[in-house]
PDB file of N, CA and C in Angstrom:
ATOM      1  N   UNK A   1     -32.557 -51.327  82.074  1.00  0.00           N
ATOM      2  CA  UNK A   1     -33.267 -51.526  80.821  1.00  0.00           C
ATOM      3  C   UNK A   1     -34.747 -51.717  81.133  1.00  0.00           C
ATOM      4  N   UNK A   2     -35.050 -51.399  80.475  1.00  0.00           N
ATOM      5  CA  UNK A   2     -37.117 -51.393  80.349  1.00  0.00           C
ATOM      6  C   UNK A   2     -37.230 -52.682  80.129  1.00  0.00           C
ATOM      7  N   UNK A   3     -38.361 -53.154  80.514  1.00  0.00           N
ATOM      8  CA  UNK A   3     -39.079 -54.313  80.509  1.00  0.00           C
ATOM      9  C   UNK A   3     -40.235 -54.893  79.524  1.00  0.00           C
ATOM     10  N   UNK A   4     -40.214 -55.932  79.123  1.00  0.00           N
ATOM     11  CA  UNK A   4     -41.059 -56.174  78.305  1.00  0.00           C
ATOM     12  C   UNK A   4     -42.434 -55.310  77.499  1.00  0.00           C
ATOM     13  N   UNK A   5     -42.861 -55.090  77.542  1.00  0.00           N
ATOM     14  CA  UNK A   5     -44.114 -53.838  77.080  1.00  0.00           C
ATOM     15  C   UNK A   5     -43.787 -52.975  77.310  1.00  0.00           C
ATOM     16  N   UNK A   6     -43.359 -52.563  78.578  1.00  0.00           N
ATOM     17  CA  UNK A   6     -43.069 -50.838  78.667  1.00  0.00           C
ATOM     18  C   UNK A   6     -41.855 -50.078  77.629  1.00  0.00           C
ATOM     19  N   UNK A   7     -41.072 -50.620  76.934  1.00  0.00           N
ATOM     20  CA  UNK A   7     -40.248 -50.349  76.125  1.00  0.00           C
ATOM     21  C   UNK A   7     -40.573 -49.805  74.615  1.00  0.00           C
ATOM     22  N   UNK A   8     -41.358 -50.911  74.585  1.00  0.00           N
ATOM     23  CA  UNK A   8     -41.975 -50.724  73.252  1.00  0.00           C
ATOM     24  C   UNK A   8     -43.249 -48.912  73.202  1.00  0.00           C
ATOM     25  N   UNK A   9     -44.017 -49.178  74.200  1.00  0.00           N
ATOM     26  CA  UNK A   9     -44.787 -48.421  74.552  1.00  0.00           C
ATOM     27  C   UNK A   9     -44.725 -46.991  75.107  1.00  0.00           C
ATOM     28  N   UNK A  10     -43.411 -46.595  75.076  1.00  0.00           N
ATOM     29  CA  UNK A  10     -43.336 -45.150  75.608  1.00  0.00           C
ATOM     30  C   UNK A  10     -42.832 -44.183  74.455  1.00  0.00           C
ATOM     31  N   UNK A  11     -42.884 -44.273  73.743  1.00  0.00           N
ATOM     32  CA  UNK A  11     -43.307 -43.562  72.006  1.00  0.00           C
ATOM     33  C   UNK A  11     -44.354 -43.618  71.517  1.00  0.00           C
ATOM     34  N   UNK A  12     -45.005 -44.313  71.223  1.00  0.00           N
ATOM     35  CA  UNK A  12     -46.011 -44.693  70.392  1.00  0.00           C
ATOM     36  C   UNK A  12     -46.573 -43.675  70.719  1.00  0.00           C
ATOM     37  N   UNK A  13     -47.660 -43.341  69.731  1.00  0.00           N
ATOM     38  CA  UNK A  13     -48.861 -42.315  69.750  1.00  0.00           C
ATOM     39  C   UNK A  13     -50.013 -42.634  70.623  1.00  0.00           C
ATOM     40  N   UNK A  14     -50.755 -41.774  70.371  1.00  0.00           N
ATOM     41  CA  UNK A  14     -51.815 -42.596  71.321  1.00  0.00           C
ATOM     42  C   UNK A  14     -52.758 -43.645  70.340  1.00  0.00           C
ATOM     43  N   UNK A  15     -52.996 -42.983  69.246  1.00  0.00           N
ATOM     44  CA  UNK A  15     -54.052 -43.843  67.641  1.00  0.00           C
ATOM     45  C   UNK A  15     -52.735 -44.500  67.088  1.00  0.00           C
ATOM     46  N   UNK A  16     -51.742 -45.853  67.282  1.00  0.00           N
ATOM     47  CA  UNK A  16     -50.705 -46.216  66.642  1.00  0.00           C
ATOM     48  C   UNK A  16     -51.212 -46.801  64.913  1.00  0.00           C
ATOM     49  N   UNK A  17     -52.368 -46.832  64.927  1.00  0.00           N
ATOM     50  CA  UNK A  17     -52.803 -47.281  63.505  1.00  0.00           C
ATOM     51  C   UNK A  17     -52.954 -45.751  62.703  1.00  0.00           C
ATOM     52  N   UNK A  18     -51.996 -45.963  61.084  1.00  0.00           N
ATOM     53  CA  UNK A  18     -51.906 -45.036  60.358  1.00  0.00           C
ATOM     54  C   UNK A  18     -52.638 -45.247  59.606  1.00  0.00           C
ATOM     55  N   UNK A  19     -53.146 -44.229  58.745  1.00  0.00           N
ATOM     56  CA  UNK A  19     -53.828 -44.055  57.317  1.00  0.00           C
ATOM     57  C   UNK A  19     -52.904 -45.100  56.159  1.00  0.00           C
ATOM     58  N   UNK A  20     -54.112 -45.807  55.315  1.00  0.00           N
ATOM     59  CA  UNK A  20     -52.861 -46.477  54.445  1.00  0.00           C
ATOM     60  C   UNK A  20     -52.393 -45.237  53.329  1.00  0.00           C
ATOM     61  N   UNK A  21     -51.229 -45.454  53.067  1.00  0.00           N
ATOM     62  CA  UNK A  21     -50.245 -44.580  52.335  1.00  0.00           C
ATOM     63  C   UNK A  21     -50.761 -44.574  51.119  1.00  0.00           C
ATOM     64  N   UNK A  22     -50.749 -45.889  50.759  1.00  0.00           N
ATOM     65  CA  UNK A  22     -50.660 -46.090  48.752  1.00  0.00           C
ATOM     66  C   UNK A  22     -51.884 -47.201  48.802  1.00  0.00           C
ATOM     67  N   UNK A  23     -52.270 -47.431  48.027  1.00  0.00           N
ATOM     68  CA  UNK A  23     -53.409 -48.294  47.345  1.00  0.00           C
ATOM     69  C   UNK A  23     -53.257 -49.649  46.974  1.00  0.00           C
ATOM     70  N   UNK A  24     -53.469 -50.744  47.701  1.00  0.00           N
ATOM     71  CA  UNK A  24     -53.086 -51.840  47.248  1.00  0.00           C
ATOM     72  C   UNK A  24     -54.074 -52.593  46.277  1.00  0.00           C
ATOM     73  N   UNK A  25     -53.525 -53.678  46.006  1.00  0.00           N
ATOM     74  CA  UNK A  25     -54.494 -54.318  44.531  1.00  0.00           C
ATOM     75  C   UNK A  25     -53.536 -54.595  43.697  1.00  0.00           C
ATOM     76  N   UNK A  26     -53.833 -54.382  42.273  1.00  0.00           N
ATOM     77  CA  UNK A  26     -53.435 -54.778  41.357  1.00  0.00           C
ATOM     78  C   UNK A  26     -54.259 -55.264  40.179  1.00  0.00           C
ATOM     79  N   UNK A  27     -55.494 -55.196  40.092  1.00  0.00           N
ATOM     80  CA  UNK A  27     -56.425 -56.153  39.128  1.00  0.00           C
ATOM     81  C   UNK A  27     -55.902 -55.524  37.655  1.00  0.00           C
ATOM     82  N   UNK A  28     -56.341 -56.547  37.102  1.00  0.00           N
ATOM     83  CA  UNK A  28     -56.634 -56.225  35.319  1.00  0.00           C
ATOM     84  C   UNK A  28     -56.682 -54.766  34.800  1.00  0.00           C
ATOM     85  N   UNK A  29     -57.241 -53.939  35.766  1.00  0.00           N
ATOM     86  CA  UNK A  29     -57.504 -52.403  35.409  1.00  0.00           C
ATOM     87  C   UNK A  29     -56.369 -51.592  35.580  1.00  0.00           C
ATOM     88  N   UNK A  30     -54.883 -52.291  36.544  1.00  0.00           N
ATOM     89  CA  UNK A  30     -54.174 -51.735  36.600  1.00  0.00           C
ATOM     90  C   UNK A  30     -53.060 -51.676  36.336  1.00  0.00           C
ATOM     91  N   UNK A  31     -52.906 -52.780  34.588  1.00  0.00           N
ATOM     92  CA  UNK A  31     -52.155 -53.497  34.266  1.00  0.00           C
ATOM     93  C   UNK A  31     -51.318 -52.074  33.707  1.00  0.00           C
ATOM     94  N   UNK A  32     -50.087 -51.507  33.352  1.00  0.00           N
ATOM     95  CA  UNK A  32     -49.674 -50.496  32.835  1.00  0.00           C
ATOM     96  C   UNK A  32     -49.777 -50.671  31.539  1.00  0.00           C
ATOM     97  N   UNK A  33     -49.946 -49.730  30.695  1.00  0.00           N
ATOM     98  CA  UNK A  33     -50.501 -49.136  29.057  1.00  0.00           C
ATOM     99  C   UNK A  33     -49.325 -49.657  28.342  1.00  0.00           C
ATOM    100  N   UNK A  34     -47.797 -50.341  28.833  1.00  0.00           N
ATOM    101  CA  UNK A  34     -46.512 -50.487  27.739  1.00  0.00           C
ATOM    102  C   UNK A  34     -46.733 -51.431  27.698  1.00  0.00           C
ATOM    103  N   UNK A  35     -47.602 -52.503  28.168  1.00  0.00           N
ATOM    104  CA  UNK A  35     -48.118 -53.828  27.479  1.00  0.00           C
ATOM    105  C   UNK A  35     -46.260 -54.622  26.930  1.00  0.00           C
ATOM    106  N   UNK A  36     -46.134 -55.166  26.054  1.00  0.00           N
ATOM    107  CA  UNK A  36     -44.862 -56.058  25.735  1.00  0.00           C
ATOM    108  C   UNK A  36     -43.877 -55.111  25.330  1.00  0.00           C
ATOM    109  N   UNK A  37     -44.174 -53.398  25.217  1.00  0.00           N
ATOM    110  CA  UNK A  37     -43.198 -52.792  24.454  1.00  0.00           C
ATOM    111  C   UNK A  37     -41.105 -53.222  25.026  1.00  0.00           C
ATOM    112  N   UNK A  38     -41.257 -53.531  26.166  1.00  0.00           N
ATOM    113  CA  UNK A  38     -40.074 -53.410  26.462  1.00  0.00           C
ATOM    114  C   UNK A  38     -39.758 -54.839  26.002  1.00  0.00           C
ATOM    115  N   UNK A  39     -40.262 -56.000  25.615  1.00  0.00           N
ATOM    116  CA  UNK A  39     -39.424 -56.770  24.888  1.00  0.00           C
ATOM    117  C   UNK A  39     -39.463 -56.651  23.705  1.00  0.00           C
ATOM    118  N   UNK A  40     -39.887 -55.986  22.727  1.00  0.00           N
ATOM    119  CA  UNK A  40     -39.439 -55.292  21.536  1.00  0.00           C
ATOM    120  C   UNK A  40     -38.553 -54.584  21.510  1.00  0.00           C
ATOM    121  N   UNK A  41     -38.010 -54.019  22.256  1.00  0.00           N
ATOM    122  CA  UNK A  41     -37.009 -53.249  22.496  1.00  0.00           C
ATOM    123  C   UNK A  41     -36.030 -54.227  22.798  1.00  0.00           C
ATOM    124  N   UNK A  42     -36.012 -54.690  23.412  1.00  0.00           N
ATOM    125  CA  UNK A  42     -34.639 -55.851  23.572  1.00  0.00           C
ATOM    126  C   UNK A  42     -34.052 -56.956  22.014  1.00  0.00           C
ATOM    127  N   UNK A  43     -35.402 -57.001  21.393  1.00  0.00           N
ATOM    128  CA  UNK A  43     -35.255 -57.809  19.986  1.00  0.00           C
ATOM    129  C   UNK A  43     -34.612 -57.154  19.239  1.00  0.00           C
ATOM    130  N   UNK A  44     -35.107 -55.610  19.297  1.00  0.00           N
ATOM    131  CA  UNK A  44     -34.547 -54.711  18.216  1.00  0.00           C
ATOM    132  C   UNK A  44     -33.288 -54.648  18.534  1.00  0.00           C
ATOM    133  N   UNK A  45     -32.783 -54.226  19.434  1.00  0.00           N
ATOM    134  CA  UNK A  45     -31.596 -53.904  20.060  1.00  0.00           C
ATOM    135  C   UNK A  45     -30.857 -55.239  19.475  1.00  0.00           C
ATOM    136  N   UNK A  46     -31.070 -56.500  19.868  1.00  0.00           N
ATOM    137  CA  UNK A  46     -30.575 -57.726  19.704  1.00  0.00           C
ATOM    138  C   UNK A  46     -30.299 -57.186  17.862  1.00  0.00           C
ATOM    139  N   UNK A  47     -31.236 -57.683  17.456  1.00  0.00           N
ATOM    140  CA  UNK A  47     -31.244 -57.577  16.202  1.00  0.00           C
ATOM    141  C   UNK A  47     -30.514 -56.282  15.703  1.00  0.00           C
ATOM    142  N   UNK A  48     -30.401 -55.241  16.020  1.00  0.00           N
ATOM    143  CA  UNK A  48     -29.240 -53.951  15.612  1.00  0.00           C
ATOM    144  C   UNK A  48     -27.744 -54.375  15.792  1.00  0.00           C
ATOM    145  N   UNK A  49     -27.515 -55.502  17.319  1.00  0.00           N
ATOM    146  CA  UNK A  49     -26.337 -55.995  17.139  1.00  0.00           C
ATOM    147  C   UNK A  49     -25.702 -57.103  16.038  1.00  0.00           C
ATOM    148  N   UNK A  50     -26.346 -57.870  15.953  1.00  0.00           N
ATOM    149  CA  UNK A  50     -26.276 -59.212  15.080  1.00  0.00           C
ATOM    150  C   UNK A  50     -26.080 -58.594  13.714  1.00  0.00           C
ATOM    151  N   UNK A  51     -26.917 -57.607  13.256  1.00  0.00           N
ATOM    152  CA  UNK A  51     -26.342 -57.126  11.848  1.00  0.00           C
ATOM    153  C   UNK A  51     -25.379 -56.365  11.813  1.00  0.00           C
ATOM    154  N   UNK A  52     -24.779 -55.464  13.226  1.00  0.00           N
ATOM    155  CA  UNK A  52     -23.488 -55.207  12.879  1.00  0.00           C
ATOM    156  C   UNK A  52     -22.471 -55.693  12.993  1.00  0.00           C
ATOM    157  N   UNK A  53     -22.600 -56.702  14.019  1.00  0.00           N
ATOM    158  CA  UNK A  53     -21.669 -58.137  13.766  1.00  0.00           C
ATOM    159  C   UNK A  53     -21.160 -58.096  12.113  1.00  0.00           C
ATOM    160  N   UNK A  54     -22.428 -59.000  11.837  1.00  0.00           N
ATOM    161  CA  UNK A  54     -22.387 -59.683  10.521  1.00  0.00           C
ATOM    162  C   UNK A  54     -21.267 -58.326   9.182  1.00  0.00           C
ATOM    163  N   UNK A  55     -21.638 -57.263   9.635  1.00  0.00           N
ATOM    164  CA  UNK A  55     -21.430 -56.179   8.938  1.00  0.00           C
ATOM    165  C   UNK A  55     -19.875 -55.958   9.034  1.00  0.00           C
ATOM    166  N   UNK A  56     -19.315 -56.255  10.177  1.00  0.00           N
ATOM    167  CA  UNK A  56     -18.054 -55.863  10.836  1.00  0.00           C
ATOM    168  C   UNK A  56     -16.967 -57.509  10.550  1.00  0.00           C
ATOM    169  N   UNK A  57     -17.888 -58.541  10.190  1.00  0.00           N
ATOM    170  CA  UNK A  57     -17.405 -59.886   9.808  1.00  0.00           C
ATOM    171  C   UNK A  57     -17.022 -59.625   8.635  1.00  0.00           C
ATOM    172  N   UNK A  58     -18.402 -58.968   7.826  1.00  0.00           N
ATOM    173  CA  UNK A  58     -18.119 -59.665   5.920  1.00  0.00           C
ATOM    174  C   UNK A  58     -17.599 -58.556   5.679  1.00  0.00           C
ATOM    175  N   UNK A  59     -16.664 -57.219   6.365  1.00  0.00           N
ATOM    176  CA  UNK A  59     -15.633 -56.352   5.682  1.00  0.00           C
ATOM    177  C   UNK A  59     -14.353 -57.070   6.191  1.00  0.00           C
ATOM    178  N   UNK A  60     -13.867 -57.608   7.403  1.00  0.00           N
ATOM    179  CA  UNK A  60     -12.963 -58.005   7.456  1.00  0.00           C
ATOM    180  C   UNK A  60     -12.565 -59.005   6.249  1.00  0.00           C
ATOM    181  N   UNK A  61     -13.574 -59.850   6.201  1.00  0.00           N
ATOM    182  CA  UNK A  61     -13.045 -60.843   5.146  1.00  0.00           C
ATOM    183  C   UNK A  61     -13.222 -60.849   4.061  1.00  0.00           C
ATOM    184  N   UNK A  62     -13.268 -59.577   3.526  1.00  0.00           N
ATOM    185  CA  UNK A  62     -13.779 -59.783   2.073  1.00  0.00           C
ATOM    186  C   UNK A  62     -12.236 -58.922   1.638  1.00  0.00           C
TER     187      UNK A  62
END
């Protein structure tokens, strides 16, 4: 078995530092444009169930 450093070191490139890939950050400018839409969507949804509940209640018992 290879020894401490030399193991690691007989692949590597010769420049082992890469280009960065993707763009890091995050500020204010890169907040995405759907802003709260997806919890409106969960209310509605909520709320589409609850009235067919209610809908599927007051025929049984009437």
């Amino acid at each position: 078995m290879a020894g401490g450093n030399d193991f690691y070191s007989q692949d590597r490139p010769e420049n082992p530092r890469l280009a960065e890939d993707r763009p890091r950050g995050g500020g204010p400018e890169d907040r995405p444009r759907t802003g709260h839409r997806h919890v409106w969507i969960w209310w509605l949804a909520t709320a589409v169930v609850i009235l067919i509940l209610i809908l599927i209640l007051f025929f049984i018992f009437i």
